[in-house]
Protein backbone atom coordinates (compact mmCIF):
# COMPACT_ATOMS: atom_id res chain seq x y z
CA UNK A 1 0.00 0.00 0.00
CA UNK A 2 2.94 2.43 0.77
CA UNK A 3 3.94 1.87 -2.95
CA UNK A 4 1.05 2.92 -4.17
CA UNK A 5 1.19 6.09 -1.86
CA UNK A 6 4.62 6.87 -3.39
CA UNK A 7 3.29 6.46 -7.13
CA UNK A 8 0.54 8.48 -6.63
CA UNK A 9 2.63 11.45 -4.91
CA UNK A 10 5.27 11.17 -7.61
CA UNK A 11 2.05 11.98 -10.31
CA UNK A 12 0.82 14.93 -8.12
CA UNK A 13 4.54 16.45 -7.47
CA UNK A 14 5.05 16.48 -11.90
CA UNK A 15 1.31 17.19 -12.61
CA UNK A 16 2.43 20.20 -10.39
CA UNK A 17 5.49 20.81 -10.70
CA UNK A 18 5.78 23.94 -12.66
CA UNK A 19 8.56 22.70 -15.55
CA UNK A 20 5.73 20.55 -17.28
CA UNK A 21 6.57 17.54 -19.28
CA UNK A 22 9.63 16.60 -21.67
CA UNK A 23 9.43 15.93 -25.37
CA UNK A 24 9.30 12.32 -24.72
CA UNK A 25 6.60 11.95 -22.29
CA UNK A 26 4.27 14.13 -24.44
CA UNK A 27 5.60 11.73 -27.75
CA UNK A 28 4.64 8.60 -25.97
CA UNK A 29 1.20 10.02 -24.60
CA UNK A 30 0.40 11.12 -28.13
CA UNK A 31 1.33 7.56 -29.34
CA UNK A 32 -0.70 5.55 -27.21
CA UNK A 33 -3.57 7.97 -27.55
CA UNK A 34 -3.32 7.50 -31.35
CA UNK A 35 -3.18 3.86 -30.70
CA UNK A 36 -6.34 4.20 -28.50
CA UNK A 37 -8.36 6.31 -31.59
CA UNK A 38 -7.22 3.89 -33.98
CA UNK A 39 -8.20 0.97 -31.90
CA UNK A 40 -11.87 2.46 -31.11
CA UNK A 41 -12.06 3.23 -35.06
CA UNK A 42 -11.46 0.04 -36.25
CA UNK A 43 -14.19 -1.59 -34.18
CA UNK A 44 -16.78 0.89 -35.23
CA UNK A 45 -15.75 0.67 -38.47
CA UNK A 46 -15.90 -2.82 -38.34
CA UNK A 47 -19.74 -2.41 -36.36
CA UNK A 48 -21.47 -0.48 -38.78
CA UNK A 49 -19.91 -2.54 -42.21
CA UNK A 50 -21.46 -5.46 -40.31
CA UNK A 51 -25.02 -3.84 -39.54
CA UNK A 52 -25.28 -2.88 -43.05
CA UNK A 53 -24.41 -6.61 -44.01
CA UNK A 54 -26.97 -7.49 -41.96
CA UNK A 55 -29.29 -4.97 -42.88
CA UNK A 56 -28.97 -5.65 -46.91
CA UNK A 57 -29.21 -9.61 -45.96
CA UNK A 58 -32.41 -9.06 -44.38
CA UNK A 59 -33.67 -7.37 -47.16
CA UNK A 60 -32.59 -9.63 -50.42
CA UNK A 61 -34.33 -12.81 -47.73
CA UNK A 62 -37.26 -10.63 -47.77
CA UNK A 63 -37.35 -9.60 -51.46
CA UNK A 64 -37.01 -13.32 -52.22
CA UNK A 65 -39.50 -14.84 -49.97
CA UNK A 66 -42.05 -12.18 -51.49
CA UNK A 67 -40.96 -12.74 -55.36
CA UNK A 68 -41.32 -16.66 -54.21
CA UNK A 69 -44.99 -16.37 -53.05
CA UNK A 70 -46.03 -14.62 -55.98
CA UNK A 71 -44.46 -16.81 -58.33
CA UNK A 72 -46.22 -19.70 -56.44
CA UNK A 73 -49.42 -18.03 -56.36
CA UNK A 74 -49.58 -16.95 -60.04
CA UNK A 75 -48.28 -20.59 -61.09
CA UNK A 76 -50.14 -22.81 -59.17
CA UNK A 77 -53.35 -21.24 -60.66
CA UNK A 78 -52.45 -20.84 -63.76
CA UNK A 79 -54.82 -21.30 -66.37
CA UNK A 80 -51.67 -21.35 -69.43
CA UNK A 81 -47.92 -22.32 -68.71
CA UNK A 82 -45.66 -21.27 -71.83
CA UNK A 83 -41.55 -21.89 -71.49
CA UNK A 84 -40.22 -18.61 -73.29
CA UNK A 85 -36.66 -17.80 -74.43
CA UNK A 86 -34.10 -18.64 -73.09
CA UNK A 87 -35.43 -21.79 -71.94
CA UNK A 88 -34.93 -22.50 -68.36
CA UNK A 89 -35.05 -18.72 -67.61
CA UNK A 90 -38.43 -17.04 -68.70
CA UNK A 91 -41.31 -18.37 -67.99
CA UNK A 92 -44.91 -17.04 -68.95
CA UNK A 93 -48.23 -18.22 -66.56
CA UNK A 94 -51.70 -16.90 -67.24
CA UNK A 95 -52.63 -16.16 -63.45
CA UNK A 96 -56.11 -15.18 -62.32
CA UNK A 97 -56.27 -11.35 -60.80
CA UNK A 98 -58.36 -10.45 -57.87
CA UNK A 99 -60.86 -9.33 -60.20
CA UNK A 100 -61.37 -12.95 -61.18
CA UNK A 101 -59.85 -12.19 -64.65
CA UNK A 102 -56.78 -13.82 -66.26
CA UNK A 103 -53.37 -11.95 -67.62
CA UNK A 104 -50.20 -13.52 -68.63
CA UNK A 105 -47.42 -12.51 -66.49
CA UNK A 106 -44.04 -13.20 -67.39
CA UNK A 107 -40.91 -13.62 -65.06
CA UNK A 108 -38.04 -13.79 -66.47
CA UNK A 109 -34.07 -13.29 -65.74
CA UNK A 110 -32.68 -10.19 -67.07
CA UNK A 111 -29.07 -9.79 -66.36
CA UNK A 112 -28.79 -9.81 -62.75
CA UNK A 113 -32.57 -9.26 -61.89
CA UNK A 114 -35.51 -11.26 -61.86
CA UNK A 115 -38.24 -9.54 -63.47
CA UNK A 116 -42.08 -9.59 -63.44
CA UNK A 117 -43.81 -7.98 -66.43
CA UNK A 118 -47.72 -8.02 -67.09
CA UNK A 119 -48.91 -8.53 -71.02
CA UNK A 120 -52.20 -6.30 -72.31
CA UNK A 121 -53.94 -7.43 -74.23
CA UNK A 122 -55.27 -4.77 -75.66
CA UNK A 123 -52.15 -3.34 -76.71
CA UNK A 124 -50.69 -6.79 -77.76
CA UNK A 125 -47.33 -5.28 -75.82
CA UNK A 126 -45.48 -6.39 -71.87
CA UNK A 127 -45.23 -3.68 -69.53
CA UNK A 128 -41.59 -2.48 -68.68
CA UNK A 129 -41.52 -4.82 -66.08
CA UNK A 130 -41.08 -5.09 -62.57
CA UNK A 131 -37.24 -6.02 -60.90
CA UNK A 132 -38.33 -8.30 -57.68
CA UNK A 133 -34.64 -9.44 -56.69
CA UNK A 134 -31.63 -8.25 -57.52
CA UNK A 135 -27.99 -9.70 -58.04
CA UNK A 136 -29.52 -13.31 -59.46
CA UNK A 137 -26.48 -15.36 -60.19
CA UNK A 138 -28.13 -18.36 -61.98
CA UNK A 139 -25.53 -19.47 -64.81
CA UNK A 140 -26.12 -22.03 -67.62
CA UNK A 141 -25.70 -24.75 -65.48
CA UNK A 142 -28.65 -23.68 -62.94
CA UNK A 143 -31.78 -22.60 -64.91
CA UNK A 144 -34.37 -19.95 -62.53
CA UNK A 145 -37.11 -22.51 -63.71
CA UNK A 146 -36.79 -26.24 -64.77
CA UNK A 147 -39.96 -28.95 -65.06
CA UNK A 148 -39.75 -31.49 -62.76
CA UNK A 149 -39.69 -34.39 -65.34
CA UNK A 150 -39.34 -37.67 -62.91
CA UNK A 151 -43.53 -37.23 -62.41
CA UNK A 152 -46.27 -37.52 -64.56
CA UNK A 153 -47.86 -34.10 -63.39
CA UNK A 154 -46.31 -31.16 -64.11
CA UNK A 155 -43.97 -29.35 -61.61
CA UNK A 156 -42.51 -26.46 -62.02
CA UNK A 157 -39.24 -25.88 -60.03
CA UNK A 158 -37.72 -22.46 -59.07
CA UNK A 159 -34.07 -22.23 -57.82
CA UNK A 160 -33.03 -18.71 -57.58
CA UNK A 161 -29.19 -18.09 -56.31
CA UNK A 162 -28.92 -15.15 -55.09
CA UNK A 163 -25.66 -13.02 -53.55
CA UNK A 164 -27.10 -11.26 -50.58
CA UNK A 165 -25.56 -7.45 -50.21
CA UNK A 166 -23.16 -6.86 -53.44
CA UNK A 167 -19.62 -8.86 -53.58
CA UNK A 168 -20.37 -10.83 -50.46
CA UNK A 169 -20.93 -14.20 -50.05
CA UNK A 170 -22.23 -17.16 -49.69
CA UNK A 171 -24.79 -17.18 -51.74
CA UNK A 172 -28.62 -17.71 -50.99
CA UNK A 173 -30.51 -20.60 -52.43
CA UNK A 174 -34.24 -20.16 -52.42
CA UNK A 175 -35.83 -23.27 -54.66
CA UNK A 176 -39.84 -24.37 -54.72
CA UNK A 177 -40.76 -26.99 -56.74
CA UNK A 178 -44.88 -25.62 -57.85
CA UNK A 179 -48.06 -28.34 -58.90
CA UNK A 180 -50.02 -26.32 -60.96
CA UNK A 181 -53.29 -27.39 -60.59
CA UNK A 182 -55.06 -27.08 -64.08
CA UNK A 183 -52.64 -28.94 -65.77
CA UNK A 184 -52.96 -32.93 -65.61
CA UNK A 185 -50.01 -34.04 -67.34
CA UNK A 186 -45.83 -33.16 -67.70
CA UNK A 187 -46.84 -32.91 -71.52
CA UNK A 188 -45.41 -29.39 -71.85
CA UNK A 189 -42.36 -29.41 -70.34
CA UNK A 190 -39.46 -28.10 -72.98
């Protein structure tokens, strides 16, 4: 304890002592101070980089689980299937609407984006269309939608890769495999 007495009356008598500090002392307290600020930096760097991971993760699962149900919906009542160019990554369903009418909606992989668009009639022309996910990374080797040709009823599959907040990784898999229900047989599968 009488250590610690000495220490502590050693700090008061330079603290008070009217020459102030040398060079050095002030050097090495500006060091380890910079060391401190760099320290605390780095983590709170490092905090809100992950919190924005986290954020944009959150949001391409929720993008996805919404594009999902509505490809689901539209499919499984479809009233027309139709396999569009390229094969394996557009496909075309005649959905009913809430108004108990059918349009032909067509989702289809353009670049990086799936994409909705909605055909009228009328006009004989598809709207602009619609991006529900972004940063698709399907390649030739994983079509968005496949039939599932091992059964005698149709299925249509959906496996969507996805990279969840730009240049990270892993990435998300989100597949469905869809029974539309006005269709009896595999017969159209490409």
């Amino acid at each position: 304890m009488r250590g610690v007495h000495m220490s502590l009356r050693r700090i008061r008598t330079a603290l008070s002592d009217e020459r102030g500090m040398t060079l050095v002392e002030i050097t090495i307290g500006a060091l380890l101070g910079s060391i401190l600020l760099a320290v605390v930096g780095s983590f709170l760097f490092n905090a809100l980089n992950a919190g924005a991971y986290v954020d944009g993760h959150s949001a391409t699962m929720n993008n996805t689980r919404n594009a999902m149900q509505s490809i689901e919906k539209e499919t499984r009542g479809a009233e027309s299937l139709r396999w569009c160019e390229p094969i394996g990554y557009c496909v075309e369903v005649g959905g009913m609407t809430p108004s108990g009418d059918y349009q032909t909606v067509r989702y289809a992989k353009t670049g990086t984006d799936l994409v909705r668009h909605v055909y009228d009639g009328a006009t004989e022309t598809w709207s602009d269309g619609v991006p529900l996910i972004e940063r698709v990374v399907n390649d030739g080797s994983t079509p968005v939608f496949s039939c599932d040709t091992q059964s005698t009823l149709l299925r249509v599959n959906v496996d969507l890769r996805i990279e969840p907040t730009p240049r990270s990784g892993p990435n998300l898999q989100a597949t469905t495999s869809i029974r539309p229900r006005n269709f009896p047989s595999a017969a159209i599968c490409p």
